[in-house]
C-alpha atoms as a PDB file:
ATOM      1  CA  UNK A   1       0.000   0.000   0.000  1.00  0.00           C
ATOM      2  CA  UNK A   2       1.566   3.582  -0.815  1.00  0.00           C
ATOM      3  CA  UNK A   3       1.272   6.099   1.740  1.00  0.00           C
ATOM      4  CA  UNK A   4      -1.358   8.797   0.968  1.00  0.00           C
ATOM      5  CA  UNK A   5      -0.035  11.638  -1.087  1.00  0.00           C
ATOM      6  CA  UNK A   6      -1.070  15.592  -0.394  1.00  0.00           C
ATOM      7  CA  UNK A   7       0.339  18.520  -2.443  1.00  0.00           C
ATOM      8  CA  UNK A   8       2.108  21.080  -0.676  1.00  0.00           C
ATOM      9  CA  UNK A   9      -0.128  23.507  -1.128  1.00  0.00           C
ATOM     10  CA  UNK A  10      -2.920  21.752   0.688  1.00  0.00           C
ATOM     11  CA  UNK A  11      -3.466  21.709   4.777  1.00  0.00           C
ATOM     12  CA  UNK A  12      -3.980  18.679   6.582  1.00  0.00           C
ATOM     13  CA  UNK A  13      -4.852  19.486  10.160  1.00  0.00           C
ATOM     14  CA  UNK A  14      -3.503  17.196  12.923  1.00  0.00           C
ATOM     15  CA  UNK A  15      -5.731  14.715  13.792  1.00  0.00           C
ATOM     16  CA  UNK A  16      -7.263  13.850  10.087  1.00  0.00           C
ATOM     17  CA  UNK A  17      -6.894  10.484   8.850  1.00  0.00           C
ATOM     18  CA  UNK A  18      -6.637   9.712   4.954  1.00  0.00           C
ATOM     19  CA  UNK A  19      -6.018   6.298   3.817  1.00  0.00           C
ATOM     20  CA  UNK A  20      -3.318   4.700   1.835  1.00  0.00           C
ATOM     21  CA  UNK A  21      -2.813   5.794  -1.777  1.00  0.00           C
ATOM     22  CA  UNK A  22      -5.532   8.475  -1.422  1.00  0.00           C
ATOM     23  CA  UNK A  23      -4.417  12.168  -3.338  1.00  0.00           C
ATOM     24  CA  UNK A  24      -4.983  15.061  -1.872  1.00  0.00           C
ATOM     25  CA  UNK A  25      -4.523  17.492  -4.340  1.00  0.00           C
ATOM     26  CA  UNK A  26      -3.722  21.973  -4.586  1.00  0.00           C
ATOM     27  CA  UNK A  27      -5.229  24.375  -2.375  1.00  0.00           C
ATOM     28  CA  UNK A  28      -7.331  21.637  -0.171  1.00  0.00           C
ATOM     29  CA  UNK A  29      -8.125  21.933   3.294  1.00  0.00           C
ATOM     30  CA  UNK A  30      -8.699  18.358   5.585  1.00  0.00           C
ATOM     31  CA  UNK A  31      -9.974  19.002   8.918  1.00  0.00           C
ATOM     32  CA  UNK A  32      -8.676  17.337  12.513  1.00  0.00           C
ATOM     33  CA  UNK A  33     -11.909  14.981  12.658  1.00  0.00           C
ATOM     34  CA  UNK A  34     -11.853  14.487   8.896  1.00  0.00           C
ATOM     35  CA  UNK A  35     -11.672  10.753   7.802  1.00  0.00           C
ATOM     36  CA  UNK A  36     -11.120   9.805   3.711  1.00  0.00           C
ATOM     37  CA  UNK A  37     -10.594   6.230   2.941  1.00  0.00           C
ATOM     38  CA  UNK A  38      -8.107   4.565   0.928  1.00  0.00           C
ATOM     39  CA  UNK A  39      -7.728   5.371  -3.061  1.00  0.00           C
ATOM     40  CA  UNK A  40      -9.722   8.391  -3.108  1.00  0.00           C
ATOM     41  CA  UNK A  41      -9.129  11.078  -5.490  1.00  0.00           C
ATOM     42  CA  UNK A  42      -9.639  15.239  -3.983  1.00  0.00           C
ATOM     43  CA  UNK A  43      -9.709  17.567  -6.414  1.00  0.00           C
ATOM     44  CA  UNK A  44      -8.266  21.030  -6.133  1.00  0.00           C
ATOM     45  CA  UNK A  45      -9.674  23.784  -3.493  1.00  0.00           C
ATOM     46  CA  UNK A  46     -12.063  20.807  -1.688  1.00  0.00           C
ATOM     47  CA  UNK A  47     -12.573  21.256   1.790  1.00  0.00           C
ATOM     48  CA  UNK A  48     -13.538  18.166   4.143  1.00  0.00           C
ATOM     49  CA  UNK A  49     -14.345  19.948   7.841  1.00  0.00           C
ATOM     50  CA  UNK A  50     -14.548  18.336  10.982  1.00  0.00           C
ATOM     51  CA  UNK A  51     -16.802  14.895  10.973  1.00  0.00           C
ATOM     52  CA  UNK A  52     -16.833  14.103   7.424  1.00  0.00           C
ATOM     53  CA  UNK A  53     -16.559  10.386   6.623  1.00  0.00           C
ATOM     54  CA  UNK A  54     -15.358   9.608   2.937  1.00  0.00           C
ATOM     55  CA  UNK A  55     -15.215   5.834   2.223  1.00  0.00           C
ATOM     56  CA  UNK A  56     -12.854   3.960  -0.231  1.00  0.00           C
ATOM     57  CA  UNK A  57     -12.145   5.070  -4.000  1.00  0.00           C
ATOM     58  CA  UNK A  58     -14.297   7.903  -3.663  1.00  0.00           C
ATOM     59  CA  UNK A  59     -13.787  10.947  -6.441  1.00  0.00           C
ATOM     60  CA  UNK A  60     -14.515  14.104  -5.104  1.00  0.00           C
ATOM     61  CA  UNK A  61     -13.855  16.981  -7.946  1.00  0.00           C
ATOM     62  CA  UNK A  62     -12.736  20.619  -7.835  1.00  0.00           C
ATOM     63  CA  UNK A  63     -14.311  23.221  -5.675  1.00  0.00           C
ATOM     64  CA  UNK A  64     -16.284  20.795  -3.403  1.00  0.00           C
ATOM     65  CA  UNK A  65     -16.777  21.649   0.525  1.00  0.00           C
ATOM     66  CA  UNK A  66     -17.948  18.352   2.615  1.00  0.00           C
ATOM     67  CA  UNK A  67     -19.593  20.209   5.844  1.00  0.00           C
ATOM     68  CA  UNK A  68     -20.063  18.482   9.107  1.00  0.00           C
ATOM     69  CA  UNK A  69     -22.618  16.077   9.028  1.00  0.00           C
ATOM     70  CA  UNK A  70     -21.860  14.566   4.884  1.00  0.00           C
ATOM     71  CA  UNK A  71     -20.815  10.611   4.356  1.00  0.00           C
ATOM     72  CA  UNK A  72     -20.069   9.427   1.540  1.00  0.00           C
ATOM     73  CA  UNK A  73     -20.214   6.144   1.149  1.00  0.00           C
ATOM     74  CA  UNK A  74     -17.386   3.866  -0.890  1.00  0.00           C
ATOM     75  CA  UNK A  75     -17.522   4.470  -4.331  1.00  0.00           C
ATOM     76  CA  UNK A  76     -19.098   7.866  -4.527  1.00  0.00           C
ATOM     77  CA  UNK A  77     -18.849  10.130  -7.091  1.00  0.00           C
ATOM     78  CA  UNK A  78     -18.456  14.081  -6.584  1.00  0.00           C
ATOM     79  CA  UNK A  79     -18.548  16.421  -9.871  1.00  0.00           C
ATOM     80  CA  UNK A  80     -16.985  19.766 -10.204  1.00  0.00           C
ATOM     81  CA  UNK A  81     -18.552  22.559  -7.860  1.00  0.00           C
ATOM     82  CA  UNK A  82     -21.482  20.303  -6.887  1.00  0.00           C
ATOM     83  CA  UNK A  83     -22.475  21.752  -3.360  1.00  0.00           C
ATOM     84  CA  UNK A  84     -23.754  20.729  -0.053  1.00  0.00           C
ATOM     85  CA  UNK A  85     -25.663  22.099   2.536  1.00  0.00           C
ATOM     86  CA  UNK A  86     -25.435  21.560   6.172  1.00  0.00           C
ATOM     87  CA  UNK A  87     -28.027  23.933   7.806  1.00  0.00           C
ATOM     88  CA  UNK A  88     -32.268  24.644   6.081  1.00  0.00           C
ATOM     89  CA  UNK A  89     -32.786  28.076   6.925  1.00  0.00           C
ATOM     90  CA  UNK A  90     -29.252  29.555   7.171  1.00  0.00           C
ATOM     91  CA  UNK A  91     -29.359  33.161   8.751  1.00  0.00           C
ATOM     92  CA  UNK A  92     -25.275  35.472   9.070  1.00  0.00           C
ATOM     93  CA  UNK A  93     -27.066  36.322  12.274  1.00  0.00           C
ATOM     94  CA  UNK A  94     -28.187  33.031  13.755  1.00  0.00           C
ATOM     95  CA  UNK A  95     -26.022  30.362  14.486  1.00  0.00           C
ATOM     96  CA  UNK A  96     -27.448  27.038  13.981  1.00  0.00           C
ATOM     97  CA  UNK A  97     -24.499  24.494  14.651  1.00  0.00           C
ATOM     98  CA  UNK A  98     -26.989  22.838  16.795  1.00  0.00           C
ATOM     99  CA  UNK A  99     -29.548  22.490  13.791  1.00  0.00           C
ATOM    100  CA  UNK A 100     -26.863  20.898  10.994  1.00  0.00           C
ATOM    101  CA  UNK A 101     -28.866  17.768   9.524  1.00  0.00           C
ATOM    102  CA  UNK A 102     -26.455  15.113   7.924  1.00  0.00           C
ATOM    103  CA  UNK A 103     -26.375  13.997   4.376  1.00  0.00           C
ATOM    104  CA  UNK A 104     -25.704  10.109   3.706  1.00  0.00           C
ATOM    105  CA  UNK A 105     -24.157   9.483  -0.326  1.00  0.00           C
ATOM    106  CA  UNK A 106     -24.401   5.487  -0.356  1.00  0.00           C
ATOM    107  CA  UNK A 107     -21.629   3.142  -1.781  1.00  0.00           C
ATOM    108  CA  UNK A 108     -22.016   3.903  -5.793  1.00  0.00           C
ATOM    109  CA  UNK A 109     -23.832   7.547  -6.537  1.00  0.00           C
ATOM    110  CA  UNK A 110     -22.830   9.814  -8.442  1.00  0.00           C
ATOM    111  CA  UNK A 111     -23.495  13.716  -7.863  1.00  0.00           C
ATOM    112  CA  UNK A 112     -23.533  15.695 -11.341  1.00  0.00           C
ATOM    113  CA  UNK A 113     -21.369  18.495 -11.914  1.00  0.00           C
ATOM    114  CA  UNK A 114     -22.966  22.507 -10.103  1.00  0.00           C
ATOM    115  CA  UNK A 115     -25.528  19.902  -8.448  1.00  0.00           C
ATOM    116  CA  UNK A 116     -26.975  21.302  -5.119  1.00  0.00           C
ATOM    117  CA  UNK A 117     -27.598  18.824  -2.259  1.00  0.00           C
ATOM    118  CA  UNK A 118     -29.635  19.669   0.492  1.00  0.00           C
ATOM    119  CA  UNK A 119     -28.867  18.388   4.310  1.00  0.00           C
ATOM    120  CA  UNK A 120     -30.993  15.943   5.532  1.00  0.00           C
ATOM    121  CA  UNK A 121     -31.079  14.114   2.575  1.00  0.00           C
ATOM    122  CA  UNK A 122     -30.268  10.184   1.810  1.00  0.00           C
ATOM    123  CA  UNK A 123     -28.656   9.445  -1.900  1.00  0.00           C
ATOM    124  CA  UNK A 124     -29.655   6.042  -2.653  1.00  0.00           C
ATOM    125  CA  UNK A 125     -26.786   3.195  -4.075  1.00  0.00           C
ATOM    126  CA  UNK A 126     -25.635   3.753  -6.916  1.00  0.00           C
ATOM    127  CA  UNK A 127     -28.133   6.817  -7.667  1.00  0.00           C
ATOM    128  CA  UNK A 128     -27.098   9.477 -10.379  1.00  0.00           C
ATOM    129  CA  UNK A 129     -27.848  13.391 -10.022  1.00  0.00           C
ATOM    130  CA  UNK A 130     -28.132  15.209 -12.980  1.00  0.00           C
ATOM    131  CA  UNK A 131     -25.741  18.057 -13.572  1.00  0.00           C
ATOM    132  CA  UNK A 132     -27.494  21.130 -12.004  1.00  0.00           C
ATOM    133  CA  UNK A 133     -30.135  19.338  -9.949  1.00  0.00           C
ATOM    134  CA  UNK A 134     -31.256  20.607  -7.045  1.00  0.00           C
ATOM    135  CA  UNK A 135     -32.346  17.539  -4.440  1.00  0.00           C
ATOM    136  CA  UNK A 136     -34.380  18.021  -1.609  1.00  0.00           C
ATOM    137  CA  UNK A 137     -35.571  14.967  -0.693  1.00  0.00           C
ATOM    138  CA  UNK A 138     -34.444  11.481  -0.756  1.00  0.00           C
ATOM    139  CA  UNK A 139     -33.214   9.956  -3.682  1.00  0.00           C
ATOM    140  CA  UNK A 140     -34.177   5.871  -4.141  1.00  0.00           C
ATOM    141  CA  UNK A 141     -31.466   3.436  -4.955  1.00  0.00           C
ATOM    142  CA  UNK A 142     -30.877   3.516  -8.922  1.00  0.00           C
ATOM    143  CA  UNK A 143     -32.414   6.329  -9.554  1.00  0.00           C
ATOM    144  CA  UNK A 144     -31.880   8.990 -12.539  1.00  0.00           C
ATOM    145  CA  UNK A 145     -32.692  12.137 -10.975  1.00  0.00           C
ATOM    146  CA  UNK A 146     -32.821  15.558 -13.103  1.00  0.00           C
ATOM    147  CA  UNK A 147     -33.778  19.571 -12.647  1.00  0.00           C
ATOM    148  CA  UNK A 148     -34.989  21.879 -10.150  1.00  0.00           C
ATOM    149  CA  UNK A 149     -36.227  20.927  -8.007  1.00  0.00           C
ATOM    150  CA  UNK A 150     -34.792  16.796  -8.689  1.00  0.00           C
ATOM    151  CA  UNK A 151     -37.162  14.361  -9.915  1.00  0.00           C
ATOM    152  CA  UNK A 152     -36.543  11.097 -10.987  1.00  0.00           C
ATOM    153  CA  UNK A 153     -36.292  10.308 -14.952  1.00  0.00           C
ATOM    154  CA  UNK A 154     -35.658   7.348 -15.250  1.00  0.00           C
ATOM    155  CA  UNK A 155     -33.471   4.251 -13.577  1.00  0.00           C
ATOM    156  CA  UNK A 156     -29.946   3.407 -13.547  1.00  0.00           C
ATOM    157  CA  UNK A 157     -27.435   0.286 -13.667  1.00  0.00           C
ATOM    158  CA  UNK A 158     -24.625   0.134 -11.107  1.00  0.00           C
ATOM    159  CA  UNK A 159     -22.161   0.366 -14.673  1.00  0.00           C
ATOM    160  CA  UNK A 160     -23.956   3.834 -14.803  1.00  0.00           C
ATOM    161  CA  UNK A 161     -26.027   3.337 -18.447  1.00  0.00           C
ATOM    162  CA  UNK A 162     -29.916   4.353 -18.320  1.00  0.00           C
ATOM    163  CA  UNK A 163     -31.547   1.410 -18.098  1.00  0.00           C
ATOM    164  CA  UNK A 164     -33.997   0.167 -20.215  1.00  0.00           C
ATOM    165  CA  UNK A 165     -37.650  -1.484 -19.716  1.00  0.00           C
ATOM    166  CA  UNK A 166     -41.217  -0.203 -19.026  1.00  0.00           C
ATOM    167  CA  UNK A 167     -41.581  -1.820 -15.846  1.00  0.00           C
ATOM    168  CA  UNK A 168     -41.549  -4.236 -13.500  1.00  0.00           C
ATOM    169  CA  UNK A 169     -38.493  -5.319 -15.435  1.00  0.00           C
ATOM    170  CA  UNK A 170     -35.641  -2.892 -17.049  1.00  0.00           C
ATOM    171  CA  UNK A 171     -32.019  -4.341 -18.832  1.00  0.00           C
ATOM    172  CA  UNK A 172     -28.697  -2.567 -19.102  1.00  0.00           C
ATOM    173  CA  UNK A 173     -27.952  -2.603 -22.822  1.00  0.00           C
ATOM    174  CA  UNK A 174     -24.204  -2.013 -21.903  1.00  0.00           C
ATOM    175  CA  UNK A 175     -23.327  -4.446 -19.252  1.00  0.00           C
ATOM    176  CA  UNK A 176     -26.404  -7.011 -19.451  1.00  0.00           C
ATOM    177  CA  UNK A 177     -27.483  -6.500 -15.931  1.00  0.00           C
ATOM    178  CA  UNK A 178     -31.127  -7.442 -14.655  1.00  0.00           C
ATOM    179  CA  UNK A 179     -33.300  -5.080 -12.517  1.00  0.00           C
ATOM    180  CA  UNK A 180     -36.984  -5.346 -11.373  1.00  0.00           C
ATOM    181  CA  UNK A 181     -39.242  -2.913  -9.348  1.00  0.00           C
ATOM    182  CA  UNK A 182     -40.091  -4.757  -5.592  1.00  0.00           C
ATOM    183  CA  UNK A 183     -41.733  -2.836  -3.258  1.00  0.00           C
ATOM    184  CA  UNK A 184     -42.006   0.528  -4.804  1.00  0.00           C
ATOM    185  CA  UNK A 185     -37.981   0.210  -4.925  1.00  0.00           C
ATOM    186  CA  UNK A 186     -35.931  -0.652  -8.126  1.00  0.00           C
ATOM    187  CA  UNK A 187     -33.381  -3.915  -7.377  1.00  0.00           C
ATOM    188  CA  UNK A 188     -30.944  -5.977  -9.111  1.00  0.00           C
ATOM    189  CA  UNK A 189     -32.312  -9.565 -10.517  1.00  0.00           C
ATOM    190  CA  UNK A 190     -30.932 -12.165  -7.848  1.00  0.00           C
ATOM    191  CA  UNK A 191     -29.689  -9.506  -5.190  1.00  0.00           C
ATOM    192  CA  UNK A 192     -30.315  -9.211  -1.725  1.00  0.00           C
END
């Protein structure tokens, strides 16, 4: 395993933990309670504050802040200047530290580049968020969601190709993978 490498120009506070062969890359900042797994890649000016759990091979790209309260799960997927929020009703005035809600990205989503994330919030596995979209609400496992605010469009294989199908059943024309709608909930053919 190679030892975790950070640019010079980035700060890693005392305390934060980043896993082997993880790159940390200009103008970053990595908090003392901070913890990124192994073989993640942290784009330029990202900020990860105090709290912030990032699992294993987990992209996060330029311009990305990770407030208190945010895990991503391993596998995630972070565009350019996608955003987070930590706090609903955020006042200069009023501090609210006691009010942050946390925001859980599960193993395999991918957040689309300017995308806006509101706290409190669970991304489903393997989910995709349009570029732009603005979610509010929970987003179900495999879902395509798109626009403002984000509504699902359609359903997604873990490979990351719109899937295919009119219900119960949908295909992945790229990887052959089987899905069918149980419960409300979209799941792979033969998974758990």
């Amino acid at each position: 395993m190679s030892e975790p490498f950070v640019h010079e120009s980035s700060y890693v506070d005392a305390g934060a933990k980043i896993g082997a062969g993880t790159k940390v890359w200009h103008f970053c900042h990595i908090m003392p309670r901070a913890v990124i797994g192994r073989d993640c890649n942290i784009g330029q000016n990202v900020v990860v504050m105090n709290g912030v759990r990032v699992g294993d091979r987990v992209k996060i790209q330029n311009n990305v802040s990770l407030y208190e309260g945010v895990v991503l799960e391993d596998d995630v997927f972070c565009g350019p200047s996608m955003v987070f929020t930590n706090v609903i009703n955020p006042r200069s005035h009023v501090s609210r530290k006691d009010e942050y809600r946390p925001t859980l990205v599960k193993r395999g989503a991918s957040i689309g580049a300017n995308a806006t994330v509101v706290c409190g919030a669970t991304l489903g596995e393997y989910c995709f968020v349009g570029a732009g979209a603005v979610v509010t609400k929970d987003v179900p496992a495999y879902a395509l969601v798109t626009g403002v605010p984000a509504r699902r469009t359609g359903w997604v294989c873990a490979c990351g190709a719109v899937l295919r199908g009119d219900g119960p059943g949908y295909h992945c024309t790229e990887c052959g993978a089987a899905y069918e709608v149980r419960a409300g909930a979209l799941a792979p053919v033969g998974g758990a």
